[in-house]
Protein backbone atom coordinates (compact mmCIF):
# COMPACT_ATOMS: atom_id res chain seq x y z
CA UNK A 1 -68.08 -40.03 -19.25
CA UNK A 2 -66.75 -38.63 -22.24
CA UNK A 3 -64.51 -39.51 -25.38
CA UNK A 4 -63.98 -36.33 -27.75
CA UNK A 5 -59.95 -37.53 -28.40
CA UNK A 6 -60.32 -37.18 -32.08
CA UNK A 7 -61.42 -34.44 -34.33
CA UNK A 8 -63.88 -37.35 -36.03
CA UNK A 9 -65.48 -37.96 -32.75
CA UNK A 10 -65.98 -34.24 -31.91
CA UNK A 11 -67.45 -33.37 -35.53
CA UNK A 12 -69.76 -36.60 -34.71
CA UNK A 13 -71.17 -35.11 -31.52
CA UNK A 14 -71.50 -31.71 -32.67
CA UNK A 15 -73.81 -32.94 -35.03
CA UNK A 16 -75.65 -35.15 -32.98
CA UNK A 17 -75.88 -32.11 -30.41
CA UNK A 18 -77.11 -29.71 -33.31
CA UNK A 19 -79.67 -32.82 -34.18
CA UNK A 20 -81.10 -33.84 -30.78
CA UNK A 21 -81.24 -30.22 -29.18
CA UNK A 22 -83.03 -28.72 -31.80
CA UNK A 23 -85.72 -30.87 -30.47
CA UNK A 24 -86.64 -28.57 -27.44
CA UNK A 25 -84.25 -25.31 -28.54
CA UNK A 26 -84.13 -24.61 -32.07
CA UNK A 27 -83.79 -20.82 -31.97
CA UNK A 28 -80.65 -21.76 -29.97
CA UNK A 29 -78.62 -24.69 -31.43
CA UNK A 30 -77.98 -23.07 -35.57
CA UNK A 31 -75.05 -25.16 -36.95
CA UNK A 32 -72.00 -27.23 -36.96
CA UNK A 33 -68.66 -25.21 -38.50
CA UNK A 34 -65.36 -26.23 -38.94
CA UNK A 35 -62.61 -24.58 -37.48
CA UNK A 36 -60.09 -23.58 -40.28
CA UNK A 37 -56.17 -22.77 -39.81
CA UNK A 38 -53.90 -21.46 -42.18
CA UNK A 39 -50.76 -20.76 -41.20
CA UNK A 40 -50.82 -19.15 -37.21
CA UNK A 41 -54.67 -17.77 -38.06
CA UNK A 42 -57.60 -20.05 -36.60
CA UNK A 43 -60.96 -18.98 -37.61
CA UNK A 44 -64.31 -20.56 -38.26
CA UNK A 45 -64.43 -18.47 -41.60
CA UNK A 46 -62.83 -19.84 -44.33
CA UNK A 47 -58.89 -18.59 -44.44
CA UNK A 48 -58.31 -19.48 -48.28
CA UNK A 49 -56.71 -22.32 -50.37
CA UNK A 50 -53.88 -23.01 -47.87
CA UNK A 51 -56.53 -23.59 -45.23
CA UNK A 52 -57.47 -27.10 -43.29
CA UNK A 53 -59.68 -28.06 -41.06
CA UNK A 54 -58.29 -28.49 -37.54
CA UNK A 55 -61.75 -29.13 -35.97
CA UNK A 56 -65.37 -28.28 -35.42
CA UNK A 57 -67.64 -26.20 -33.24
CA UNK A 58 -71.45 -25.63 -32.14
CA UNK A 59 -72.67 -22.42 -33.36
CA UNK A 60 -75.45 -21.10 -30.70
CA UNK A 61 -77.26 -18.05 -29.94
CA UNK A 62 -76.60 -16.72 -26.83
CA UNK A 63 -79.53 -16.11 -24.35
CA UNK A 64 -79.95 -14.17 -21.60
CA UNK A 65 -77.83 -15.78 -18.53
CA UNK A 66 -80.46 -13.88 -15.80
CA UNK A 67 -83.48 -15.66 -17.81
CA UNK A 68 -81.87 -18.95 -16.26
CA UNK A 69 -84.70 -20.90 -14.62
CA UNK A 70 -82.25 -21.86 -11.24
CA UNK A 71 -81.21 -17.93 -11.36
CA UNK A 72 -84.74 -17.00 -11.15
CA UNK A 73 -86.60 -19.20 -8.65
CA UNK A 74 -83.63 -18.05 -6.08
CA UNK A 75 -84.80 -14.35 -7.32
CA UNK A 76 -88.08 -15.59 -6.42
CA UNK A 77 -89.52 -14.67 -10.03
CA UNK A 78 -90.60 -18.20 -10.80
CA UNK A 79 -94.88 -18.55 -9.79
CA UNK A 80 -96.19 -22.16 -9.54
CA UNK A 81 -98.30 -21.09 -13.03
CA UNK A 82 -95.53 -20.83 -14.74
CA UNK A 83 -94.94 -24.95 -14.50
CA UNK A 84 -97.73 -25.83 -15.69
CA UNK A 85 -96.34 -23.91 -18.66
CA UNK A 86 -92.93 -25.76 -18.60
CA UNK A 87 -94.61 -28.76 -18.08
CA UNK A 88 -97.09 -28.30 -21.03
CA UNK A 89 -93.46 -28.07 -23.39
CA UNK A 90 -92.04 -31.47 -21.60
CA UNK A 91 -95.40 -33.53 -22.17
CA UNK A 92 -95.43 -32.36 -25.62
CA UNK A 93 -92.37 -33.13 -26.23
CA UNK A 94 -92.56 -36.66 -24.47
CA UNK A 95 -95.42 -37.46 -26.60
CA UNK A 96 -93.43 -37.19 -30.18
CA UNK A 97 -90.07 -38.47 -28.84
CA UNK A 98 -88.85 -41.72 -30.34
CA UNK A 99 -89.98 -45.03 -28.52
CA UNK A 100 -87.39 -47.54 -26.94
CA UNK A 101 -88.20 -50.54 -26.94
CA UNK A 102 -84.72 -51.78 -25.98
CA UNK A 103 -84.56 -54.04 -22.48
CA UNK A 104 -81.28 -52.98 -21.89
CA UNK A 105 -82.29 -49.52 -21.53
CA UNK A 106 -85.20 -50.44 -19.13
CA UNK A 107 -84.92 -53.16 -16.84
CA UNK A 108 -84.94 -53.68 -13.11
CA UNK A 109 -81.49 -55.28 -13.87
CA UNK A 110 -80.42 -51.58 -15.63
CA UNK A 111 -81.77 -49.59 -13.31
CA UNK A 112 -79.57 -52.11 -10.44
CA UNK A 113 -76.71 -51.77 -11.97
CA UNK A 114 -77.39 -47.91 -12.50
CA UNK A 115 -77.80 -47.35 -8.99
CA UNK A 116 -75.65 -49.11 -7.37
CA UNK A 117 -72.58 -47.47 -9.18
CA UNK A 118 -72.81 -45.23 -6.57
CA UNK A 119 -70.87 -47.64 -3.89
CA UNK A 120 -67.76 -46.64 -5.87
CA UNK A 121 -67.98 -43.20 -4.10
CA UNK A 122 -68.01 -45.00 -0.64
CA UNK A 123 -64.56 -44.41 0.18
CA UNK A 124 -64.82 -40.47 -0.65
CA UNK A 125 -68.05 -39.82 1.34
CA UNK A 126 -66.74 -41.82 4.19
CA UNK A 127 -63.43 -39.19 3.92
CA UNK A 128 -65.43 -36.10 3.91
CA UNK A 129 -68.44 -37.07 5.97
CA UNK A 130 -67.72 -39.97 8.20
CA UNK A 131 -68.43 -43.42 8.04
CA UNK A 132 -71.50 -43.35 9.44
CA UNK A 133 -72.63 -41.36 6.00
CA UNK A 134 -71.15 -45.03 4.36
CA UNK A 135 -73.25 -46.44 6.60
CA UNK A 136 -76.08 -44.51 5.20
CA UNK A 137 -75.65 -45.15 1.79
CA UNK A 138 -75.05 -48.91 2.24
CA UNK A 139 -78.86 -48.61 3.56
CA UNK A 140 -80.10 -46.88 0.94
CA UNK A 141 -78.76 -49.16 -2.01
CA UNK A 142 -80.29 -52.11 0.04
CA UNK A 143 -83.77 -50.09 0.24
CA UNK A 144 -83.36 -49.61 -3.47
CA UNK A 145 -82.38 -53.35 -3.89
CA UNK A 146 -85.26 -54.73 -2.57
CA UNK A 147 -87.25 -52.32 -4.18
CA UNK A 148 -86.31 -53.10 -7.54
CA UNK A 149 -86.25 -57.32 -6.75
CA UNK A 150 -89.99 -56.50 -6.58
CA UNK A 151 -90.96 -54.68 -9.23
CA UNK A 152 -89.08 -55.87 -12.28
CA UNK A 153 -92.24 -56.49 -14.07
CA UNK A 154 -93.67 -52.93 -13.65
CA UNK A 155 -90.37 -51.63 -15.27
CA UNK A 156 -91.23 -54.16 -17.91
CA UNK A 157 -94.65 -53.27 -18.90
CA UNK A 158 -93.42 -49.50 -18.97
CA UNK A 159 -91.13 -50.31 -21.27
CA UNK A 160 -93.80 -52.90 -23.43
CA UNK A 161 -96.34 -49.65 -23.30
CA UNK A 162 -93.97 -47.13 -24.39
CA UNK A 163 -93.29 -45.23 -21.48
CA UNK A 164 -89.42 -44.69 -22.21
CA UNK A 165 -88.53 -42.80 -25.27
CA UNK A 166 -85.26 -40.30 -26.16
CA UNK A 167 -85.97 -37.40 -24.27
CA UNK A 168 -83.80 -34.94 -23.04
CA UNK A 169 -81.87 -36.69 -20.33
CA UNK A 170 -80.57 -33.88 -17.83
CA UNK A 171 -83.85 -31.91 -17.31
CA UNK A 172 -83.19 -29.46 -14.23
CA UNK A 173 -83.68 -25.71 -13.81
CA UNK A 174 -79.93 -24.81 -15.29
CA UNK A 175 -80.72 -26.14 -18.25
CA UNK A 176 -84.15 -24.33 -18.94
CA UNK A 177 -84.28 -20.39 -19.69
CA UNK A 178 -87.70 -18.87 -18.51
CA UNK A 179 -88.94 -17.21 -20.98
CA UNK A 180 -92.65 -17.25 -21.26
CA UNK A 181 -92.07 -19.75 -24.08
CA UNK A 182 -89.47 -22.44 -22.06
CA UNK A 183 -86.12 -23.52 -23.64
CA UNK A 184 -84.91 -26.38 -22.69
CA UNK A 185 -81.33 -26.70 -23.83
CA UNK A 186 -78.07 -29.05 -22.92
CA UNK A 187 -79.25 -32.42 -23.44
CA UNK A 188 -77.02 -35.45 -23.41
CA UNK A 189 -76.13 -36.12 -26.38
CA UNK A 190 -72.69 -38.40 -25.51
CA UNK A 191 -74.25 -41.43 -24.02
CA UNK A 192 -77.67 -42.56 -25.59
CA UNK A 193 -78.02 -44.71 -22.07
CA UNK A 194 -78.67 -41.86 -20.02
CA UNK A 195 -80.88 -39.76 -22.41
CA UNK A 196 -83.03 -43.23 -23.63
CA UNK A 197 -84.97 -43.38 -19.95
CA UNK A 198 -88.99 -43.71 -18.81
CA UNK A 199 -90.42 -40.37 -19.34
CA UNK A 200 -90.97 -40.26 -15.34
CA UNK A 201 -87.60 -40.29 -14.54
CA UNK A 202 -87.40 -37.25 -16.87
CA UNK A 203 -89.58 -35.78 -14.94
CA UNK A 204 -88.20 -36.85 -11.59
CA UNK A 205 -84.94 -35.54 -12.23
CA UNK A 206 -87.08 -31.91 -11.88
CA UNK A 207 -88.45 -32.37 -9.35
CA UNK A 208 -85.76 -33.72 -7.50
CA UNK A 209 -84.03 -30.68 -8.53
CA UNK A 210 -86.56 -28.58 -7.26
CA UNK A 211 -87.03 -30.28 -4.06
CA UNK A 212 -83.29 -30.00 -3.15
CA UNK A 213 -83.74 -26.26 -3.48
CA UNK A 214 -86.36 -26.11 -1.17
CA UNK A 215 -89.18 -25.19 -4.09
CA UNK A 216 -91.13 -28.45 -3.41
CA UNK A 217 -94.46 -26.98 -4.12
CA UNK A 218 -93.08 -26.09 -7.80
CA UNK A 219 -91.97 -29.54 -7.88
CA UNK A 220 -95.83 -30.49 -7.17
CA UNK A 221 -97.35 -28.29 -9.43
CA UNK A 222 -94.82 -29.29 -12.19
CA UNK A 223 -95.68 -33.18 -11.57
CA UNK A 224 -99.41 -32.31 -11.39
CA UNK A 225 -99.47 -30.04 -14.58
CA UNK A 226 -97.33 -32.69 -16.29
CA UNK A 227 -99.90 -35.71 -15.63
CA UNK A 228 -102.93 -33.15 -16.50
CA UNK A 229 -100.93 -32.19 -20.13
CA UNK A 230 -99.71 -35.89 -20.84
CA UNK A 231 -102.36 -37.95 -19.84
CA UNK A 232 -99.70 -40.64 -18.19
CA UNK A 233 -101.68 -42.48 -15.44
CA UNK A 234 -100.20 -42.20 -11.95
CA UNK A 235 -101.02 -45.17 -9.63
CA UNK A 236 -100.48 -46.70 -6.65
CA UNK A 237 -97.24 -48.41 -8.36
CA UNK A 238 -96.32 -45.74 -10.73
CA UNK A 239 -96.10 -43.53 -7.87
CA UNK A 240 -93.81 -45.80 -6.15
CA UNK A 241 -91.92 -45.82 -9.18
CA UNK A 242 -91.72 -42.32 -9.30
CA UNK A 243 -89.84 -41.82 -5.92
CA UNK A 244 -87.49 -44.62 -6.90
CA UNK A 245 -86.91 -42.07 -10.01
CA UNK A 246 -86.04 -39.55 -7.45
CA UNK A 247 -83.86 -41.04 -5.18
CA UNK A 248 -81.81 -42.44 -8.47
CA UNK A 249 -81.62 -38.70 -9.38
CA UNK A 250 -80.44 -37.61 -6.20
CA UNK A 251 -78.13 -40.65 -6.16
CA UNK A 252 -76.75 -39.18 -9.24
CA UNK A 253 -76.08 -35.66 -8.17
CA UNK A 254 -74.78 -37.67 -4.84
CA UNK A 255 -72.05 -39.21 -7.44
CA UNK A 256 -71.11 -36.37 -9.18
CA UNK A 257 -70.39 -34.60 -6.07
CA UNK A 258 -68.68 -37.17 -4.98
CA UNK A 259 -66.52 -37.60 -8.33
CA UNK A 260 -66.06 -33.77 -7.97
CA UNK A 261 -64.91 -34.00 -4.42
CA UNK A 262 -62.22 -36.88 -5.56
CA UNK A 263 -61.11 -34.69 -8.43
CA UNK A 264 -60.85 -31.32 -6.15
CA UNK A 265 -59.42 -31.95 -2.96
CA UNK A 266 -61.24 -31.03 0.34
CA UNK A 267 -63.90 -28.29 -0.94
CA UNK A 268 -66.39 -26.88 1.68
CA UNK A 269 -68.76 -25.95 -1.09
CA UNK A 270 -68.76 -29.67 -2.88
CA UNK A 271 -68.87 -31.38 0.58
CA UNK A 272 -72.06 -29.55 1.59
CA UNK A 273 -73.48 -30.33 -2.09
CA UNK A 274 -72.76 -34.37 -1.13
CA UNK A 275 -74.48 -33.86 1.94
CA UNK A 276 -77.57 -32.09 0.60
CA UNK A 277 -77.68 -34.80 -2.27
CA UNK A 278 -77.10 -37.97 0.35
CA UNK A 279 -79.64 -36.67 2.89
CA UNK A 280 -82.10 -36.15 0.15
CA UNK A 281 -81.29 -39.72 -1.55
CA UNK A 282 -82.08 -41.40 1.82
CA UNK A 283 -85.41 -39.26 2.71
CA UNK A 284 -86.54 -40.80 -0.63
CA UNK A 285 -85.43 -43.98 0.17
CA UNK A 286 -86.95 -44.36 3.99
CA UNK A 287 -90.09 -43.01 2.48
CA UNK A 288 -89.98 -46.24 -0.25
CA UNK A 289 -89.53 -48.32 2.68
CA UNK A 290 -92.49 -46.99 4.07
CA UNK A 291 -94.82 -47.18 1.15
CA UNK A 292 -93.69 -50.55 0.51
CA UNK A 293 -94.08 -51.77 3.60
CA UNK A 294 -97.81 -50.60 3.50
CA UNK A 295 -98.28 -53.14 0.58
């Protein structure tokens, strides 16, 4: 997913991470510096006239890791009021980020393509959790499929109205710090595709991360709050839309476990992470093939 092979391309997306997280964290992201060596010293001060640059780093403030959103709603500190509150931030922000008005970004064929990238991971899931789990996921990309063969001109007129803007991109409780003023930090900065999205898959990927935690009420109350703040209609098709957004989010933390389980070797931890992630991709999915069915 990545390419920082050259000292050119990691000074690039320093920047661009300085530039697009100080968005949603700008106490936190401070500045690029260049990593100086003379001699067998390496510093990011300046070493004197016999010094290069070797490379560059983020300079951040570090925050409090026990303030970490995931840390505290398994700590049980997390109320439903305080979403609303995170979900005040995220409409706000939504509502200055930069339109797209790129198809390619935005299109039932995009979103196809997206999901279906999963069926490279068939071979792994079938190795760690039988092929019936294959199985599974064979029926969910169908589901998904025929879902998206039907709506390609909804995901066209979201686009045409503005609904998908550069937001954040990876919006889940690791990547928010609880304070009673949210930071958001961590967004993708390395792949414009996956950060460029409607601002209801945004929000799906939180409450998708929510859900698979168990916290499904704060995943209500952060939708609710979120509609209230931004003022984004949610019908009868938008809703639809919505749980497609979720079961492409949980197809991508199905993936990643997936990718991690190829990389790692038999894992129990990673394993019961693909399961989670594949059980929760399909109860979205049988629930789309309900609601559509009722159309």
């Amino acid at each position: 997913f990545l390419d920082f092979s050259d000292m050119e391309k990691r000074s690039l997306y320093c920047r661009k991470e300085l530039e697009l997280n100080c968005r949603l964290a700008p106490t936190v992201y401070l500045e690029v510096v260049p990593v100086y060596q003379s001699g067998a010293s390496i510093s990011w001060h300046d070493l004197g006239v016999d010094a290069c640059v070797i490379d560059h780093a983020l300079k951040m403030r570090r925050l409090d890791a026990s303030m970490e959103m995931d840390r505290m709603l398994a700590a049980g500190k997390i109320g439903l009021a305080y979403m609303a509150v995170l979900a005040d931030k995220i409409a706000a922000f939504h509502a200055t980020a930069t339109v797209i008005s790129n198809p390619a970004q935005s299109s039932a064929e995009s979103y196809q393509a997206d999901f279906n990238d999963i069926l490279g991971q068939s071979a792994v899931i079938a190795d760690l959790l039988g092929a019936a789990a294959a199985t599974r996921l064979a029926r969910i990309v169908g589901i998904s499929d025929r879902y998206l063969a039907g709506h390609a001109l909804l995901i066209a007129a979201r686009l045409a109205g503005g609904m998908v803007r550069d937001v954040h991109g990876d919006l889940h409780a690791h990547n928010i710090f609880a304070y009673p003023d949210p930071i958001v930090f961590d967004c993708i900065e390395f792949n414009d595709h996956f950060r460029q999205i409607d601002v209801l898959n945004e929000v799906a990927f939180c409450c998708m991360d929510l859900e698979a935690t168990g916290f499904d009420a704060h995943a209500a109350a952060f939708l609710d709050a979120y509609l209230h703040a931004s003022g984004v209609v949610q019908d009868a098709d938008s809703t639809m839309l919505f749980l497609w957004f979720k079961c492409y989010r949980a197809n991508v933390r199905t993936k990643v476990a997936a990718l991690r389980a190829g990389q790692a070797g038999p894992n129990t931890e990673i394993t019961a992470e693909l399961a989670c992630y594949l059980d929760l991709m399909e109860r979205y999915a049988l629930a789309l093939e309900l609601e559509s069915a009722s159309f």
